[in-house]
C-alpha atoms as a PDB file:
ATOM      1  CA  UNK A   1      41.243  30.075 -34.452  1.00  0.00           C
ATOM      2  CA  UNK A   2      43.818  32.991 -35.442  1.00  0.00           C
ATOM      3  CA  UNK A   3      41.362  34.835 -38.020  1.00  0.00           C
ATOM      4  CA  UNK A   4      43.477  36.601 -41.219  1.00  0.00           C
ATOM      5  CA  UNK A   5      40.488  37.170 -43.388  1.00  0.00           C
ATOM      6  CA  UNK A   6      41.542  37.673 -47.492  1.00  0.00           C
ATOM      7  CA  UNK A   7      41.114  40.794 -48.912  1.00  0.00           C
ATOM      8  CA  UNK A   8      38.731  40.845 -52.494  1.00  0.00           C
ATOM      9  CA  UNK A   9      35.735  42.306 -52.258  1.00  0.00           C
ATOM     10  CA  UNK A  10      32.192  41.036 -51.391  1.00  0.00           C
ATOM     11  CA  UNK A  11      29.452  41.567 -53.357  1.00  0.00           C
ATOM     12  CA  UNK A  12      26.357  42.493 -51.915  1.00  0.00           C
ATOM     13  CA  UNK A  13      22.776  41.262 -53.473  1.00  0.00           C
ATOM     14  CA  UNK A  14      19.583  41.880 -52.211  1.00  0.00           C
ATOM     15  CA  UNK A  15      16.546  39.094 -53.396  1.00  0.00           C
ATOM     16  CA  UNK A  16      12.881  39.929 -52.448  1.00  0.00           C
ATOM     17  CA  UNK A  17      11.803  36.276 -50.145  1.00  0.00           C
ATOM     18  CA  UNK A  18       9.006  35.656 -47.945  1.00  0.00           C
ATOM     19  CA  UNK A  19      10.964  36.206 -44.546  1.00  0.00           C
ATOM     20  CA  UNK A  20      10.425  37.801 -41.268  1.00  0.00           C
ATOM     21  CA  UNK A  21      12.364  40.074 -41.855  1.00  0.00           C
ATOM     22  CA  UNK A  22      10.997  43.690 -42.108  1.00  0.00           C
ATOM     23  CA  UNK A  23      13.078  44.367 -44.907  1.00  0.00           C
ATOM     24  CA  UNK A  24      10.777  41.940 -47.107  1.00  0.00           C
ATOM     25  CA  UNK A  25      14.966  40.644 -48.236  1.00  0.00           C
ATOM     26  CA  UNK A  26      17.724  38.570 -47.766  1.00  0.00           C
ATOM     27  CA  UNK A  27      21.108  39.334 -48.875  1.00  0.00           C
ATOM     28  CA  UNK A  28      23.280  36.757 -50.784  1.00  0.00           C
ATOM     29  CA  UNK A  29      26.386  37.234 -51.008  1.00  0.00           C
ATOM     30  CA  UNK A  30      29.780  36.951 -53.864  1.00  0.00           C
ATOM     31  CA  UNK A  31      32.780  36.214 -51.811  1.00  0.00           C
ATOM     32  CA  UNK A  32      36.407  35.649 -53.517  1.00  0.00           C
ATOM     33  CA  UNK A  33      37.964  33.012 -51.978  1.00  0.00           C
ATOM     34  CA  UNK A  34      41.918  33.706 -52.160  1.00  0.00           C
ATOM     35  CA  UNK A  35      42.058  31.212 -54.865  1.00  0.00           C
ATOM     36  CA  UNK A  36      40.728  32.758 -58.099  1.00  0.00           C
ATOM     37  CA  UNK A  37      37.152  31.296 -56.778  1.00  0.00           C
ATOM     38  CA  UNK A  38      33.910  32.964 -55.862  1.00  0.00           C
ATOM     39  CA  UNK A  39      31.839  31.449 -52.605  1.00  0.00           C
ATOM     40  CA  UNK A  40      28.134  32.611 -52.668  1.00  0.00           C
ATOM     41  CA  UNK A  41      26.374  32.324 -49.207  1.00  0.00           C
ATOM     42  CA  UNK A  42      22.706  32.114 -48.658  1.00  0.00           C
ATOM     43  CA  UNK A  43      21.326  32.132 -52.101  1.00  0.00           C
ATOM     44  CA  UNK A  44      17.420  33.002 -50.868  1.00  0.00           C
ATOM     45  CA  UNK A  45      15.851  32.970 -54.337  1.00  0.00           C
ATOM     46  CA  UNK A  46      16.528  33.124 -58.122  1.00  0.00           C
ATOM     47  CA  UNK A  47      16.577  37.055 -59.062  1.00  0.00           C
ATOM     48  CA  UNK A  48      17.711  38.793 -62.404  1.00  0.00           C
ATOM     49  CA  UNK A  49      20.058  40.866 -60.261  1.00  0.00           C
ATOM     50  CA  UNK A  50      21.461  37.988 -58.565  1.00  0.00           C
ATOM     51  CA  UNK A  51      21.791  35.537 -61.727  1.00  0.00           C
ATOM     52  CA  UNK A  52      23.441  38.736 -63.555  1.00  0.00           C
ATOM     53  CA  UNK A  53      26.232  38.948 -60.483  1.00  0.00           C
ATOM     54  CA  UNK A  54      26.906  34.683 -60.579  1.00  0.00           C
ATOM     55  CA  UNK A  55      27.282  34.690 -64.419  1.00  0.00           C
ATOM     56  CA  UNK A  56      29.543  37.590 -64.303  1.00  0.00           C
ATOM     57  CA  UNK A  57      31.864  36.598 -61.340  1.00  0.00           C
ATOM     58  CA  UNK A  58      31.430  32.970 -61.224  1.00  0.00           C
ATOM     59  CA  UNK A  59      30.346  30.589 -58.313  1.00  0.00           C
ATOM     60  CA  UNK A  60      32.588  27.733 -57.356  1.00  0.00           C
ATOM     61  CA  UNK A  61      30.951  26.706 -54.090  1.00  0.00           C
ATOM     62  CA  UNK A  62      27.837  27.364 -52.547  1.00  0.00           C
ATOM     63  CA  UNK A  63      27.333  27.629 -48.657  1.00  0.00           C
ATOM     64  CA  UNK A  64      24.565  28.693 -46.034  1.00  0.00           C
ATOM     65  CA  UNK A  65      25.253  30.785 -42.644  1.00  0.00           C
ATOM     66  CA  UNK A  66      21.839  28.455 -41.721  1.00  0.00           C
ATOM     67  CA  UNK A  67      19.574  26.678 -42.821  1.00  0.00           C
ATOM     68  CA  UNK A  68      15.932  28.705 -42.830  1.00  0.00           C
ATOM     69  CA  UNK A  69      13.900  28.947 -45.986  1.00  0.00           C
ATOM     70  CA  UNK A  70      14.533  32.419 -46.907  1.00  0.00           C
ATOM     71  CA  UNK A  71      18.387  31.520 -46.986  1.00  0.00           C
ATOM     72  CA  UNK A  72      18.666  28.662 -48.924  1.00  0.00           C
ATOM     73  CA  UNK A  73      15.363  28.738 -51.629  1.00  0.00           C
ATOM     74  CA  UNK A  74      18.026  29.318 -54.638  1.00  0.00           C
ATOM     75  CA  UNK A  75      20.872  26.831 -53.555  1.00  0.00           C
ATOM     76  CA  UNK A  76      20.121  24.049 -55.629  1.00  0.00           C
ATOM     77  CA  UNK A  77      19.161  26.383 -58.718  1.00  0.00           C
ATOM     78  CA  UNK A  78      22.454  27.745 -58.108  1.00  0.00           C
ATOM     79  CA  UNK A  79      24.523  24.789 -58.098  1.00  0.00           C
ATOM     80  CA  UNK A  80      22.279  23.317 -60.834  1.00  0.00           C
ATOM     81  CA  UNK A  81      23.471  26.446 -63.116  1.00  0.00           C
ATOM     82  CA  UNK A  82      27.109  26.838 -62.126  1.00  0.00           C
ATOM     83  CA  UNK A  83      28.043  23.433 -61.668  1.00  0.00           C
ATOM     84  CA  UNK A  84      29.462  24.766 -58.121  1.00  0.00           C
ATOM     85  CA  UNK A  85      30.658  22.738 -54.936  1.00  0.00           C
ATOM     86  CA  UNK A  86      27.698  22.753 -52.500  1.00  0.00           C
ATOM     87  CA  UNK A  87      28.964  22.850 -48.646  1.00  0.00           C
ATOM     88  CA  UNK A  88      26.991  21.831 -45.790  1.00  0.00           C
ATOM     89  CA  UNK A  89      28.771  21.866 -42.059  1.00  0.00           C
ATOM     90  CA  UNK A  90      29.656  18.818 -41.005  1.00  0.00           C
ATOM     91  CA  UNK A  91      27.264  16.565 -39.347  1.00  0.00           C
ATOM     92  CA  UNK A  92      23.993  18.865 -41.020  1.00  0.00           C
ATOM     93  CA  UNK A  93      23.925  17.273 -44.464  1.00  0.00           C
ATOM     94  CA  UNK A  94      20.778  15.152 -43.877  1.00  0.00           C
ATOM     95  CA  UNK A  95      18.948  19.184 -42.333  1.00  0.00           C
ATOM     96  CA  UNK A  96      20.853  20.929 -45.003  1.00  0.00           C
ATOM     97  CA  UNK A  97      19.475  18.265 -48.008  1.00  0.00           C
ATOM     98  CA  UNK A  98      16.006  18.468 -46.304  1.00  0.00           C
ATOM     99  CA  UNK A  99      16.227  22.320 -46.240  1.00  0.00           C
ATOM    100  CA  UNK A 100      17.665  22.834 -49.846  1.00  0.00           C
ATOM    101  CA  UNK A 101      16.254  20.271 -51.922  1.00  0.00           C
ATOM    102  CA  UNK A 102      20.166  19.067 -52.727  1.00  0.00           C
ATOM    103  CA  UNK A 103      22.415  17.015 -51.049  1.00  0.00           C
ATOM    104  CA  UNK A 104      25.790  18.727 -50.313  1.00  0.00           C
ATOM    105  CA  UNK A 105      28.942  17.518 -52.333  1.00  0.00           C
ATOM    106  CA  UNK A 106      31.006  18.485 -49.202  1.00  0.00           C
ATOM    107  CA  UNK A 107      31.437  19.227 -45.047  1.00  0.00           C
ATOM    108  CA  UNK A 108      33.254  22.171 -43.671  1.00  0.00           C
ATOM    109  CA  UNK A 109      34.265  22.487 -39.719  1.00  0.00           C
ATOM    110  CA  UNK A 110      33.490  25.759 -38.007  1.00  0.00           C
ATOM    111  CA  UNK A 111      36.613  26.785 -36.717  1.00  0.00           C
ATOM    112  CA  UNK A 112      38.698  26.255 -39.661  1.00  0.00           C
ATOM    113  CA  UNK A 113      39.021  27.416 -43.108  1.00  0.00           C
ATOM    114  CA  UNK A 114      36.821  26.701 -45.587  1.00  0.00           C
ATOM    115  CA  UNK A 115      38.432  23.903 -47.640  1.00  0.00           C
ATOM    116  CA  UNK A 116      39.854  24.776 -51.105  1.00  0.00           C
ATOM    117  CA  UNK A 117      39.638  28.037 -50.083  1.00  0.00           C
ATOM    118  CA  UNK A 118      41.162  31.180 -47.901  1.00  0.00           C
ATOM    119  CA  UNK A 119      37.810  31.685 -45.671  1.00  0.00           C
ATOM    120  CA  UNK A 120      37.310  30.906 -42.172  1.00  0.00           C
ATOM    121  CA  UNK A 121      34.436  29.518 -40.894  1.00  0.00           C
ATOM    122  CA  UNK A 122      33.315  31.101 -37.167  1.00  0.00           C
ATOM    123  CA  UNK A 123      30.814  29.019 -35.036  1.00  0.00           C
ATOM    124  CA  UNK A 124      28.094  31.548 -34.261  1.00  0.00           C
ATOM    125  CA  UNK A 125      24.914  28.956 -32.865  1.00  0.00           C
ATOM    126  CA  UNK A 126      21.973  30.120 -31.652  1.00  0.00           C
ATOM    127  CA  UNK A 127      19.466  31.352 -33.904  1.00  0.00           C
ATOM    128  CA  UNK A 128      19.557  28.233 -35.310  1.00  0.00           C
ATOM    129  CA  UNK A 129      22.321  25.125 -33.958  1.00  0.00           C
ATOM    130  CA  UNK A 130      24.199  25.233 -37.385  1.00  0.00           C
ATOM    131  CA  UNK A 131      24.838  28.850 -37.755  1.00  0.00           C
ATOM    132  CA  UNK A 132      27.847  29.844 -39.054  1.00  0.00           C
ATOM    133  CA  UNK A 133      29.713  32.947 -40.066  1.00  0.00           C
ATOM    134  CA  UNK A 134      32.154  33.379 -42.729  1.00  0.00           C
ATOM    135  CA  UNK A 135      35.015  36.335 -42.558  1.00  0.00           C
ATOM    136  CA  UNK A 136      36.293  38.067 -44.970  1.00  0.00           C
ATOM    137  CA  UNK A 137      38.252  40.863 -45.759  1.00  0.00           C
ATOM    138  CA  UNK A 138      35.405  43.356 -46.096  1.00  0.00           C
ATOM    139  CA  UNK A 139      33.323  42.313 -42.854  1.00  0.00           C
ATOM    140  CA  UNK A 140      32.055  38.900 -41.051  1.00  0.00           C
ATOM    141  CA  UNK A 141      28.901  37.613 -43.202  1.00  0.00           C
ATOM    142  CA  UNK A 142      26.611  37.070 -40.159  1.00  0.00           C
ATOM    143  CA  UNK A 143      23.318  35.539 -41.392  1.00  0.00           C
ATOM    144  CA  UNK A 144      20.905  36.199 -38.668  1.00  0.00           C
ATOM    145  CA  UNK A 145      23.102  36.568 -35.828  1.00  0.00           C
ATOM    146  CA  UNK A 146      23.126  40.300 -35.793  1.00  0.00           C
ATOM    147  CA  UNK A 147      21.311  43.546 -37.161  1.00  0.00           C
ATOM    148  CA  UNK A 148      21.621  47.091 -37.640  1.00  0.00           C
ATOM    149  CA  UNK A 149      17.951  47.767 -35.831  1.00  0.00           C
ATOM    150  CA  UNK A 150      15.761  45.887 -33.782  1.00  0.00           C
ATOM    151  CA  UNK A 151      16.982  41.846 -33.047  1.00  0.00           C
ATOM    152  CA  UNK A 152      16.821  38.482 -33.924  1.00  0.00           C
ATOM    153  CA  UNK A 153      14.147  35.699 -32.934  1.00  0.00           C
ATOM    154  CA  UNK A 154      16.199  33.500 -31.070  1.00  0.00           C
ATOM    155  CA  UNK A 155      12.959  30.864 -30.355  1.00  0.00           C
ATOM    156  CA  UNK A 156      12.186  27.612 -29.177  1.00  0.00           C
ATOM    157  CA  UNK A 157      12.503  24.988 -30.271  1.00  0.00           C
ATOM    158  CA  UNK A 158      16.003  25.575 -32.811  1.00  0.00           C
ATOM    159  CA  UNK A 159      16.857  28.389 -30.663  1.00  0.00           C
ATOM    160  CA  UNK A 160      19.039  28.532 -28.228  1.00  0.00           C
ATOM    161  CA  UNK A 161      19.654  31.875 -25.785  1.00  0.00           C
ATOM    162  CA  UNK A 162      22.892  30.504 -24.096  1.00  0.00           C
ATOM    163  CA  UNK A 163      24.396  29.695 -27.075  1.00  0.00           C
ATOM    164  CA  UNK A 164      23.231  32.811 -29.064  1.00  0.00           C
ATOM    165  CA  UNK A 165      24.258  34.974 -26.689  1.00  0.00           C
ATOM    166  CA  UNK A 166      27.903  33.192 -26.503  1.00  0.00           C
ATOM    167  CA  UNK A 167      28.245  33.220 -30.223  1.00  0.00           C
ATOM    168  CA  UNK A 168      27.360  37.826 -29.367  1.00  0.00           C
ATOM    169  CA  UNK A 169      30.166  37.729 -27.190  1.00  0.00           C
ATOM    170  CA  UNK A 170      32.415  35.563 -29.621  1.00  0.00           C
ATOM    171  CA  UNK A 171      32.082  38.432 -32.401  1.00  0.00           C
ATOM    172  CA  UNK A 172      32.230  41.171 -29.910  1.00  0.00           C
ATOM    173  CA  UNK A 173      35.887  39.454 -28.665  1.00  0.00           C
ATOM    174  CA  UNK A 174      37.006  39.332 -32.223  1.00  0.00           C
ATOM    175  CA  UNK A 175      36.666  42.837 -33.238  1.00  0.00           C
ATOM    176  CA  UNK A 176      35.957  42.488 -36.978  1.00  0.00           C
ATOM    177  CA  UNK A 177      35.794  45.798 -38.694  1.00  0.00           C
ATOM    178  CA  UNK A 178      32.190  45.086 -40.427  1.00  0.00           C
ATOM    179  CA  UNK A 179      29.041  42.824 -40.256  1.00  0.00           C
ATOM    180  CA  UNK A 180      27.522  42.362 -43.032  1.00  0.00           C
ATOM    181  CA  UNK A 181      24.501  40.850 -42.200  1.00  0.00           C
ATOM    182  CA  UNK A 182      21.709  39.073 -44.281  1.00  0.00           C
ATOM    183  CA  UNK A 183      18.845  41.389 -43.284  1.00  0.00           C
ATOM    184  CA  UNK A 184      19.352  44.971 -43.187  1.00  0.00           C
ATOM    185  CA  UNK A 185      21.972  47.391 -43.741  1.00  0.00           C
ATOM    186  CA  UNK A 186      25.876  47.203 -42.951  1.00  0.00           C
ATOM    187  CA  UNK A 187      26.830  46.927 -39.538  1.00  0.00           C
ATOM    188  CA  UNK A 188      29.812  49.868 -39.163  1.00  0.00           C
ATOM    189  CA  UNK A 189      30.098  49.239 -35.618  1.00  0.00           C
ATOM    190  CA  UNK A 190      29.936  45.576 -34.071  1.00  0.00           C
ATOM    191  CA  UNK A 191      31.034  45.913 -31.209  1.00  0.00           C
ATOM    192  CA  UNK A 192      28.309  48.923 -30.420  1.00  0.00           C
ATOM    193  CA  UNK A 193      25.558  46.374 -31.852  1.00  0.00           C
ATOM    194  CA  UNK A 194      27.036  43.045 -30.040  1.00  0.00           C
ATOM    195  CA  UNK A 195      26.872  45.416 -26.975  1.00  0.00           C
ATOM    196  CA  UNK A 196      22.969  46.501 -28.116  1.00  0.00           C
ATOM    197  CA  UNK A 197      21.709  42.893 -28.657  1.00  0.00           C
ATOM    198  CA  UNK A 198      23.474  41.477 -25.756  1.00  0.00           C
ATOM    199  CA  UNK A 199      21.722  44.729 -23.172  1.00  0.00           C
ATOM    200  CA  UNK A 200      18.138  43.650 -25.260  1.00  0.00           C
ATOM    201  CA  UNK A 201      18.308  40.193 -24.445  1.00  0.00           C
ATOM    202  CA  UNK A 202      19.423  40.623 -20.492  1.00  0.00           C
ATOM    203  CA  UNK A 203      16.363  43.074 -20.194  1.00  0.00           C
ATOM    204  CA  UNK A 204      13.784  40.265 -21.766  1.00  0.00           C
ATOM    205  CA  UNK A 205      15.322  37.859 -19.402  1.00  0.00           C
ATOM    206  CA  UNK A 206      15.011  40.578 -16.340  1.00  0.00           C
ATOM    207  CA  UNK A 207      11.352  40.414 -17.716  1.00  0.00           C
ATOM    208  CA  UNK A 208      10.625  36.681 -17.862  1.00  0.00           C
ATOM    209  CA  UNK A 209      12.286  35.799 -14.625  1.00  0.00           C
ATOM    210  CA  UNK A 210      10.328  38.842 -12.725  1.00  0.00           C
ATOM    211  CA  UNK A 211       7.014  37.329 -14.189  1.00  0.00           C
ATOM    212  CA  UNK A 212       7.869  33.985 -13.689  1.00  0.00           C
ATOM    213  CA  UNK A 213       8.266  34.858  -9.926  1.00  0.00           C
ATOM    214  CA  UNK A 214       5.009  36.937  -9.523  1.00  0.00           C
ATOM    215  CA  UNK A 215       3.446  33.737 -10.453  1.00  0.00           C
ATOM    216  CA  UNK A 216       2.896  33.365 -14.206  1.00  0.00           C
ATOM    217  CA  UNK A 217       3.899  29.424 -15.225  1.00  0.00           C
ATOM    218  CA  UNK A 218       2.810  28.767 -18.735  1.00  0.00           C
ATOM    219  CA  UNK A 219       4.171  30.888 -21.124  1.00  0.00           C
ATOM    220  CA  UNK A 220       0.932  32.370 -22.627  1.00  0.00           C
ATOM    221  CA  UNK A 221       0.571  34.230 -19.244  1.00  0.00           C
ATOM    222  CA  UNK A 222       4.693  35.018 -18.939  1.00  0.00           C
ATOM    223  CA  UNK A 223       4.574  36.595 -22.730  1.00  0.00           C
ATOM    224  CA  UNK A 224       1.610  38.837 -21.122  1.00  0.00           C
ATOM    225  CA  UNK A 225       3.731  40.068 -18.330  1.00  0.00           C
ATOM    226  CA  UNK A 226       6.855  40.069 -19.610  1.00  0.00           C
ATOM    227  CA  UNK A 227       6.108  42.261 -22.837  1.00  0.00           C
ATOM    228  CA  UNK A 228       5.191  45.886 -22.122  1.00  0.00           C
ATOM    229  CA  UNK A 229       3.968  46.394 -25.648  1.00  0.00           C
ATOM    230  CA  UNK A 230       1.422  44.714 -28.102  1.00  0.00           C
ATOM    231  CA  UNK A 231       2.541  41.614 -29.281  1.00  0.00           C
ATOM    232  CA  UNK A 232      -0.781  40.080 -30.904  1.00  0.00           C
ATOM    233  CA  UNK A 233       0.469  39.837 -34.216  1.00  0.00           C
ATOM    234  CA  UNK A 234       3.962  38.573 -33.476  1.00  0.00           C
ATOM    235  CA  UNK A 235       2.188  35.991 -30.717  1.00  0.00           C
ATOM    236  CA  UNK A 236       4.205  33.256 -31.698  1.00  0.00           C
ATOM    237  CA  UNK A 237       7.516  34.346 -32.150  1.00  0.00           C
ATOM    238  CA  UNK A 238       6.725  36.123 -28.549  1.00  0.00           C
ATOM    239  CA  UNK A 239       5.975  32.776 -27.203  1.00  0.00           C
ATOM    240  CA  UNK A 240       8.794  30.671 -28.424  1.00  0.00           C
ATOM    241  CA  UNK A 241      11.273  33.447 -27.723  1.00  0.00           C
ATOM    242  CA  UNK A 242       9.936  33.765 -23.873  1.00  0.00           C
ATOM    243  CA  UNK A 243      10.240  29.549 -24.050  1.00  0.00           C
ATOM    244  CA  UNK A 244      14.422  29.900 -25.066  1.00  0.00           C
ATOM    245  CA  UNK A 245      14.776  32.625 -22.395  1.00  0.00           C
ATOM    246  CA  UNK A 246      13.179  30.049 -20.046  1.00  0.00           C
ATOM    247  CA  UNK A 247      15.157  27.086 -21.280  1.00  0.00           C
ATOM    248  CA  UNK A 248      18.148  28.876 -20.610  1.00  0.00           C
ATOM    249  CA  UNK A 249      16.902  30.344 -16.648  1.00  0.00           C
ATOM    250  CA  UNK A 250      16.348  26.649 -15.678  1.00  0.00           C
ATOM    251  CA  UNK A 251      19.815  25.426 -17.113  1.00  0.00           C
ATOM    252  CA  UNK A 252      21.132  28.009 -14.947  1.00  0.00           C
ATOM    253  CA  UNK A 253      19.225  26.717 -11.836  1.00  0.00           C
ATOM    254  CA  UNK A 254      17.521  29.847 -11.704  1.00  0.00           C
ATOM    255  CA  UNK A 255      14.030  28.672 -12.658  1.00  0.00           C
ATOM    256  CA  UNK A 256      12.399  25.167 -12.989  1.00  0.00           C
ATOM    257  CA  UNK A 257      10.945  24.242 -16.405  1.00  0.00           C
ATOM    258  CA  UNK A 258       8.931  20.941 -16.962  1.00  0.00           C
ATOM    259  CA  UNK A 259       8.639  22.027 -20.935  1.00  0.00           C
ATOM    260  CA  UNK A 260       5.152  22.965 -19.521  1.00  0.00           C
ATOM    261  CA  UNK A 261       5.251  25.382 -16.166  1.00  0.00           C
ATOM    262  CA  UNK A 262       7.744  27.179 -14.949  1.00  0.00           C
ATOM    263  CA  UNK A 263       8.347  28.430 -11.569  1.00  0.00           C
END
């Protein structure tokens, strides 16, 4: 798809959530769509700040770059108080009415434009099998494919390394001049952070693979050797990453995986 993203600006708003995230926030987002509209994505929560911005620009459609909990708590509030067109991609509305509490009014197709509006809708999979990202003319909104420190859980079961790391190299081909991502600060640089995420996850990999061939099979024992810090509190998310790193070695041929041992 030949991007041209539209030019108005994007508001930014930060809502305090219970998420993962260390910022303790997600960013929703005001997007002009080309058309006199206003698109907000991933509405986490209600928030003074956030109800001040939709009463004062408007909201004509409501979408999600995925569905977690700490992107889409406010969606049916929002489309409850605005009266907006609520968007779901296409073949998710059963997820995305499970996840939001509202069944969508319409389906959008990554790799096309938002319809009734100017935005295009990038396929970005991985941290989740619906992720999306929408451009615009002041920066890609990413959702949780990228961020300015650290990196994303990418973990079993939703998650899906080969795909997330295609979806890195999909934005890194593009070039856009800006993520703006829902965790975190701006990105400035993409390309420098594509590059940064996509180095991270080839070293974990380096890491499962070695400990999968000294002999560790479950992935209790491969989170162990694979990690060369303290993971205790983050167990979990340690665990179901090293699983999607695994999933992805024994699509390659490179490991066997029974969902139980590898080797």
């Amino acid at each position: 798809m030949a991007v041209s993203p539209f030019s108005r600006s994007v508001v930014r708003v930060g809502v305090e959530v219970e998420t993962r995230a260390p910022t303790g926030q997600t960013t929703a987002h005001l997007v002009g769509t080309g058309r006199g509209e206003t698109l907000l994505v991933d509405p986490a929560d209600r928030s003074d700040s956030l109800d001040t911005a939709v009463d004062e620009h408007g909201v004509e459609h409501v979408a999600v770059t995925h569905h977690h909990p700490d992107h889409v708590g406010a969606v049916a509030a929002y489309a409850e108080r605005t009266g907006a067109t609520v968007w779901a991609r296409t073949g998710r509305a059963g997820p995305f009415q499970s996840a939001t509490g509202v069944a969508p009014d319409r389906e959008f197709q990554p790799g096309q434009r938002l319809p009734g509006t100017e935005i295009p809708v990038v396929d970005t999979p991985g941290h989740t099998p619906e992720h999306v990202a929408f451009v615009t003319g002041d920066g890609w909104l990413t959702g949780d494919l990228a961020v300015a420190e650290g990196s994303v859980v990418v973990g079993a079961p939703e998650g899906d390394m080969r795909a997330y790391l295609s979806s890195l190299r999909r934005v890194h081909a593009s070039n856009p001049t800006r993520l703006l991502p829902a965790h975190g600060p701006v990105i400035d640089d993409p390309r420098a952070v594509c590059e940064r995420l996509l180095r991270h996850r080839r070293h974990r990999e380096r890491r499962v693979l070695a400990a999968v061939r000294d002999g560790h099979e479950r992935p209790d024992a491969i989170v162990r050797a694979a990690y060369d810090k303290n993971v205790s509190e983050v167990f979990g998310l340690a665990r179901a990453t090293v699983i999607a790193h695994v999933e992805k070695l024994a699509v390659e041929g490179r490991l066997a995986w029974d969902g139980e041992r590898a080797q």
